[in-house]
Protein backbone atom coordinates (compact mmCIF):
# COMPACT_ATOMS: atom_id res chain seq x y z
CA UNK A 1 -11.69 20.75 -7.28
CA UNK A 2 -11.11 18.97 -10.89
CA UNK A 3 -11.84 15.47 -11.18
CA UNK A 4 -8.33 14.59 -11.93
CA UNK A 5 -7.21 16.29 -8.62
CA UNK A 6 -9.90 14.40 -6.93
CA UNK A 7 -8.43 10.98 -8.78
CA UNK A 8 -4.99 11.91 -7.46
CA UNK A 9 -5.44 12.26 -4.09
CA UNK A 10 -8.03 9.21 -3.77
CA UNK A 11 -5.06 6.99 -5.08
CA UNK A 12 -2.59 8.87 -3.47
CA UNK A 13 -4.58 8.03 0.26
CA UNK A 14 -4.85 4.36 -1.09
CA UNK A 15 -1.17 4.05 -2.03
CA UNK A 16 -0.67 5.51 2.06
CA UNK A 17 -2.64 3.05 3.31
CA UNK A 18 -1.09 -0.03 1.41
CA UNK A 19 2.35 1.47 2.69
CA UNK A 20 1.15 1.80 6.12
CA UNK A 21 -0.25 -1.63 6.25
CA UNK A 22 2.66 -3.00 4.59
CA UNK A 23 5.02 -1.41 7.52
CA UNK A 24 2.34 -2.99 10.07
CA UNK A 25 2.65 -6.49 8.15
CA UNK A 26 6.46 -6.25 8.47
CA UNK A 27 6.61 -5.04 12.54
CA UNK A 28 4.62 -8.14 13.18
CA UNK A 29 6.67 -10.16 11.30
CA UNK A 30 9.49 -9.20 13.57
CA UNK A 31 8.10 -9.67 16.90
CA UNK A 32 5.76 -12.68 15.86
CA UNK A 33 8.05 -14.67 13.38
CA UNK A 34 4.96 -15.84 11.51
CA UNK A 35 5.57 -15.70 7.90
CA UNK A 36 2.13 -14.83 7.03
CA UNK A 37 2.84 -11.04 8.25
CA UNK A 38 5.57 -10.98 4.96
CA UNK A 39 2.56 -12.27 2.89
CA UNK A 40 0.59 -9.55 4.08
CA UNK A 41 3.68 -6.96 3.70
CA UNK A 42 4.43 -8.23 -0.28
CA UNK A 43 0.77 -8.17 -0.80
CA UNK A 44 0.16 -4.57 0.25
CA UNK A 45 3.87 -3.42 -1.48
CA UNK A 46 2.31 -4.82 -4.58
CA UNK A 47 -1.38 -2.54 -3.99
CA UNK A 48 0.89 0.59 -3.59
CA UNK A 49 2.89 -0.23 -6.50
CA UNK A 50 -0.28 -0.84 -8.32
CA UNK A 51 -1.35 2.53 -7.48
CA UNK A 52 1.70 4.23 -8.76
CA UNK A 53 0.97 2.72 -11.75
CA UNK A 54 -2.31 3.43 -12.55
CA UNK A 55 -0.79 7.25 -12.47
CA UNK A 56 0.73 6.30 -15.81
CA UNK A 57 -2.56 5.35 -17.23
């Protein structure tokens, strides 16, 4: 496998995880109230966005 293709799915798995966290962060919120879960949900929306964007580097 080509190092690109290696790069892509590495950031592709991190961009999953910061969406799956984010989705965690945001269930909690809901049962728990406590506003740090959104902090954690924005936080981990921004990492996966981050990712995406390192694609147009």
């Amino acid at each position: 496998m080509s190092r690109l293709a290696q790069r892509i799915i590495k950031e592709f798995q991190s961009i999953n995880v910061a969406l799956e966290r984010a989705v965690l962060s945001w269930q909690k919120f809901e049962r728990t109230d406590d506003e740090l879960y959104v902090d954690s949900a924005a936080l981990n929306l921004q990492g996966a966005y981050n990712g995406v964007e390192r694609f147009s580097k």
